[in-house]
C-alpha atoms as a PDB file:
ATOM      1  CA  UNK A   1     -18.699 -26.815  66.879  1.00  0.00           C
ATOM      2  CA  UNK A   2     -18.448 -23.262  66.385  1.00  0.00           C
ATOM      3  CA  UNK A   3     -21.929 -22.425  68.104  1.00  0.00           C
ATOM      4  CA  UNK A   4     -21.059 -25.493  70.992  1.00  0.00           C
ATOM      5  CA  UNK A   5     -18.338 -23.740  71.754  1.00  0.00           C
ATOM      6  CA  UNK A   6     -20.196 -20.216  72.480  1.00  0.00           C
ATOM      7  CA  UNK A   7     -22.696 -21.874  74.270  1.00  0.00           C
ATOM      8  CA  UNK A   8     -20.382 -23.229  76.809  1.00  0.00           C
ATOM      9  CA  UNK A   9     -18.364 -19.956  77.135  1.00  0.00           C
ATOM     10  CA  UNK A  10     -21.645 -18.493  78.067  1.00  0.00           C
ATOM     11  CA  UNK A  11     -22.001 -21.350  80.622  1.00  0.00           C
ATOM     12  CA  UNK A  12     -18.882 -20.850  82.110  1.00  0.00           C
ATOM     13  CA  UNK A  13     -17.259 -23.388  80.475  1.00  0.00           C
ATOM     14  CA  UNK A  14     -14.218 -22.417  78.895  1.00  0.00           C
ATOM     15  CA  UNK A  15     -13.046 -24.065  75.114  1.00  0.00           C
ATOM     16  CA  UNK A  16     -10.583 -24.113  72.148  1.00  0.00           C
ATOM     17  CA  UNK A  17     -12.260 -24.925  68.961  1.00  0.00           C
ATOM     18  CA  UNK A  18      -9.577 -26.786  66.517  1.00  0.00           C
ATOM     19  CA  UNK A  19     -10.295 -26.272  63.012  1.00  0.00           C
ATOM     20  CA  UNK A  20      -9.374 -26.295  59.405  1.00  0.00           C
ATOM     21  CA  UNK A  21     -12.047 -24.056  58.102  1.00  0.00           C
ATOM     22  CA  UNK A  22     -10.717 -20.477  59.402  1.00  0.00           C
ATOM     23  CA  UNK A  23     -13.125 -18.384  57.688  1.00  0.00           C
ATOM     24  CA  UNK A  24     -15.872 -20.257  58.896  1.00  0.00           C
ATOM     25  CA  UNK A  25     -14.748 -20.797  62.443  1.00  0.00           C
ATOM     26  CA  UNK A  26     -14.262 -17.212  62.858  1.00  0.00           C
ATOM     27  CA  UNK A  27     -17.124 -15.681  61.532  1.00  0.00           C
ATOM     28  CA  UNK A  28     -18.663 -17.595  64.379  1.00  0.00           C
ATOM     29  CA  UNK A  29     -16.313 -15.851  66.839  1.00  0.00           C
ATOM     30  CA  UNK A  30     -15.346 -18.481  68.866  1.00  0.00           C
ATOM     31  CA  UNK A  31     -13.545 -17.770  72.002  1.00  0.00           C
ATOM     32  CA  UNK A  32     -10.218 -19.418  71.163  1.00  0.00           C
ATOM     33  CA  UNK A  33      -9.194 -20.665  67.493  1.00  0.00           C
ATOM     34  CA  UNK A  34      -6.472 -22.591  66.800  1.00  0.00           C
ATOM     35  CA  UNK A  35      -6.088 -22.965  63.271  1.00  0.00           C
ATOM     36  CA  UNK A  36      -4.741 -25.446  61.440  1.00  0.00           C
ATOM     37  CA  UNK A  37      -3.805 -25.068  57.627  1.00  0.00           C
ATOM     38  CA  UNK A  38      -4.197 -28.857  56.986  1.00  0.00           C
ATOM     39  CA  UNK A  39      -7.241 -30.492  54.406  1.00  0.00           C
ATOM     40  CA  UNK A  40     -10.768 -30.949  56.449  1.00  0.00           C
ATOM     41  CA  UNK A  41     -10.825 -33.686  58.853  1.00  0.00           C
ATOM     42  CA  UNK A  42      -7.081 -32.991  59.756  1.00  0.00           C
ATOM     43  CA  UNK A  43      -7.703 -30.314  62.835  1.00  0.00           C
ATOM     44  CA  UNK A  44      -5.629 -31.835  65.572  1.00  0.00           C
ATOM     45  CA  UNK A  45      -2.028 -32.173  63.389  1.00  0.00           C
ATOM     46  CA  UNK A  46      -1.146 -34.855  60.927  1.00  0.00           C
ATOM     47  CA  UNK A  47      -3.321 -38.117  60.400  1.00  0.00           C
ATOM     48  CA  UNK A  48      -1.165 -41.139  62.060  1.00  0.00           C
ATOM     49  CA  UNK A  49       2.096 -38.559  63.068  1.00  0.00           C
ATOM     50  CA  UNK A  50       1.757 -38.751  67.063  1.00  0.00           C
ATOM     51  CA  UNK A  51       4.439 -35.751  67.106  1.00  0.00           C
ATOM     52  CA  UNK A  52       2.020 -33.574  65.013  1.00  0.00           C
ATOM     53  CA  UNK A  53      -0.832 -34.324  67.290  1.00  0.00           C
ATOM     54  CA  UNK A  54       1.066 -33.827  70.350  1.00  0.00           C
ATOM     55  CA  UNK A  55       2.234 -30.477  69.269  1.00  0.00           C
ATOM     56  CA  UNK A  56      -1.461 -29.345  68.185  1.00  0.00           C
ATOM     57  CA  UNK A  57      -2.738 -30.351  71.449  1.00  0.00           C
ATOM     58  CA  UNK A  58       0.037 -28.594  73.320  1.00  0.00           C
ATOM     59  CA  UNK A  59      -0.425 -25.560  71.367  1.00  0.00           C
ATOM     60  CA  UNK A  60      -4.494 -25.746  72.181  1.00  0.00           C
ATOM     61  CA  UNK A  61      -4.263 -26.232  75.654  1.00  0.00           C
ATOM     62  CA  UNK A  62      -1.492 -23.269  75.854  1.00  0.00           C
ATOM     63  CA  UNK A  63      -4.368 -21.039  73.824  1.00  0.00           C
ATOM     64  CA  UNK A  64      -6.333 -21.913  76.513  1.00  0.00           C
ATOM     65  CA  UNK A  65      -5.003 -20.713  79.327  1.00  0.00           C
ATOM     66  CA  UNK A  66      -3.195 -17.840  78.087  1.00  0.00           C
ATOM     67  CA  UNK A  67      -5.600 -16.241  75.137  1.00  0.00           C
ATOM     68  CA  UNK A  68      -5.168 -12.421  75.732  1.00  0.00           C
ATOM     69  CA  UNK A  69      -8.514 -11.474  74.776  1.00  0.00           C
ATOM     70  CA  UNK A  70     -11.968 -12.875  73.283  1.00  0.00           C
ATOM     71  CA  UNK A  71     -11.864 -14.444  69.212  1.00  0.00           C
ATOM     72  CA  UNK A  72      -8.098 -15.103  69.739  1.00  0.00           C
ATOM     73  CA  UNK A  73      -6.925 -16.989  66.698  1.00  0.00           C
ATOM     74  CA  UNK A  74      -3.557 -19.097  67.071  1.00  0.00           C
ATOM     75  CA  UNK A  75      -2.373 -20.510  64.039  1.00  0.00           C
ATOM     76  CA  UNK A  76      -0.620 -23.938  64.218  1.00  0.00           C
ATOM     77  CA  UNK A  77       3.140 -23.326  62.646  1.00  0.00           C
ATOM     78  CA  UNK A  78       3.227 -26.715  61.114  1.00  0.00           C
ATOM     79  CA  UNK A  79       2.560 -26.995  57.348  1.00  0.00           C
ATOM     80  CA  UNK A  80       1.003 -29.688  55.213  1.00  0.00           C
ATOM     81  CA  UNK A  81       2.958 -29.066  52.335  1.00  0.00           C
ATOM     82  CA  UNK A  82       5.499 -26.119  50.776  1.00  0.00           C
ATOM     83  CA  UNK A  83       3.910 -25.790  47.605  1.00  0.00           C
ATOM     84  CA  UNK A  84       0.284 -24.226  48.143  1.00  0.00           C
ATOM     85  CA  UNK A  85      -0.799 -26.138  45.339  1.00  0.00           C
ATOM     86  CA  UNK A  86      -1.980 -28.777  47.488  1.00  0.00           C
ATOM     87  CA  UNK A  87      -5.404 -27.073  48.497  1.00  0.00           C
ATOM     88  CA  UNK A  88      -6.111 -27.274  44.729  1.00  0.00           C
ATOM     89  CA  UNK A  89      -5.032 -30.867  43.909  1.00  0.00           C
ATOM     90  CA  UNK A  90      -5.858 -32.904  47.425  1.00  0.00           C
ATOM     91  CA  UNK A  91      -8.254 -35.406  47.061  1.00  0.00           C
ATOM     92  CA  UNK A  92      -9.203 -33.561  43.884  1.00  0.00           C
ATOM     93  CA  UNK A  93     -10.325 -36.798  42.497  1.00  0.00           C
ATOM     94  CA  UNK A  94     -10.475 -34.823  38.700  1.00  0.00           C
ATOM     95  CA  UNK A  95      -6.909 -34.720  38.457  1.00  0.00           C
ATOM     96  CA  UNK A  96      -6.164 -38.114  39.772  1.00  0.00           C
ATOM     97  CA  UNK A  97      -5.451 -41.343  37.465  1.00  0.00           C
ATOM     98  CA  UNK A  98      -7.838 -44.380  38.190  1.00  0.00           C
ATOM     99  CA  UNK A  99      -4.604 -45.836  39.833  1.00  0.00           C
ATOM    100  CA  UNK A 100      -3.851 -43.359  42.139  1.00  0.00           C
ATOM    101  CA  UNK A 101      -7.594 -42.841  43.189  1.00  0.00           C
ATOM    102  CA  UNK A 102      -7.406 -46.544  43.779  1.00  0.00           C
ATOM    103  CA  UNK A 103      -3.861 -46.206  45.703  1.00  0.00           C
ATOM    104  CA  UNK A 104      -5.165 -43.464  47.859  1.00  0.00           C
ATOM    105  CA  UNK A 105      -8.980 -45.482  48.474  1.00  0.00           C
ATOM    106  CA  UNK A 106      -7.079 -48.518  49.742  1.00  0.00           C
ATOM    107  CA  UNK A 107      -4.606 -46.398  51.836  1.00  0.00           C
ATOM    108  CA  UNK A 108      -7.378 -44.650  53.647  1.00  0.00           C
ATOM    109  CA  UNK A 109      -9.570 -47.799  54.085  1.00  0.00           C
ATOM    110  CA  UNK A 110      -6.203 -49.220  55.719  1.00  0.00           C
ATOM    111  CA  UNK A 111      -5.752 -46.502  58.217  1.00  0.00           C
ATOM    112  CA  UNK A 112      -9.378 -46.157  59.468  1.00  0.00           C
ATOM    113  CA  UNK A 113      -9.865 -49.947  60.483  1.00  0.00           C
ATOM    114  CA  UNK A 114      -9.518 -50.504  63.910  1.00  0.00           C
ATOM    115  CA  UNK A 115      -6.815 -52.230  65.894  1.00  0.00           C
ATOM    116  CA  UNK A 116      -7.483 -56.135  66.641  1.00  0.00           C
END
């Protein structure tokens, strides 16, 4: 997305790259970056929380028309969790009992079918 992005700034084509990855993302030096300190795959706010989404899409179009200069970075101020722990333990299927790797499985397959 990263290198997308650059090649439609160069085009005239301004963007906002969303992202989870910041290190990544901005060793690319996209134009605009706002950063979200949620697991991969969660760039745009919380998975099924319209309020999240709304507010990460509010904050990105903001970013883009007011970023004061080039490789502006905007963090969004919503957290996944208090304890930092999480980026250790999610989806860390090593710590997880055969239960709750079952329980989380079927809770992701439920989420990702699509509406009849």
């Amino acid at each position: 997305m990263s290198l997308i992005a650059n090649y439609l700034e160069a085009n005239g084509i301004p963007t906002v790259v969303m992202g989870c990855a910041k290190d990544i993302v901005e060793y690319c030096g996209v134009p605009r970056f706002l950063y979200c300190d949620f697991p991969l795959g969660c760039p745009a706010g919380r998975p099924n929380d319209p309020v999240s989404q709304a507010t990460a899409l509010e904050l990105a179009l903001r970013l883009l028309e007011s970023a004061p200069a080039p490789r502006t970075t905007v963090q969004l101020p919503e957290r996944w969790s208090d304890n930092p722990d999480w980026k250790r333990t999610f989806f860390n299927v090593k710590e997880m009992s055969a239960e709750e790797f079952e329980r989380v499985r079927e809770h992701e397959l439920s989420w990702r079918k699509p509406p009849r």
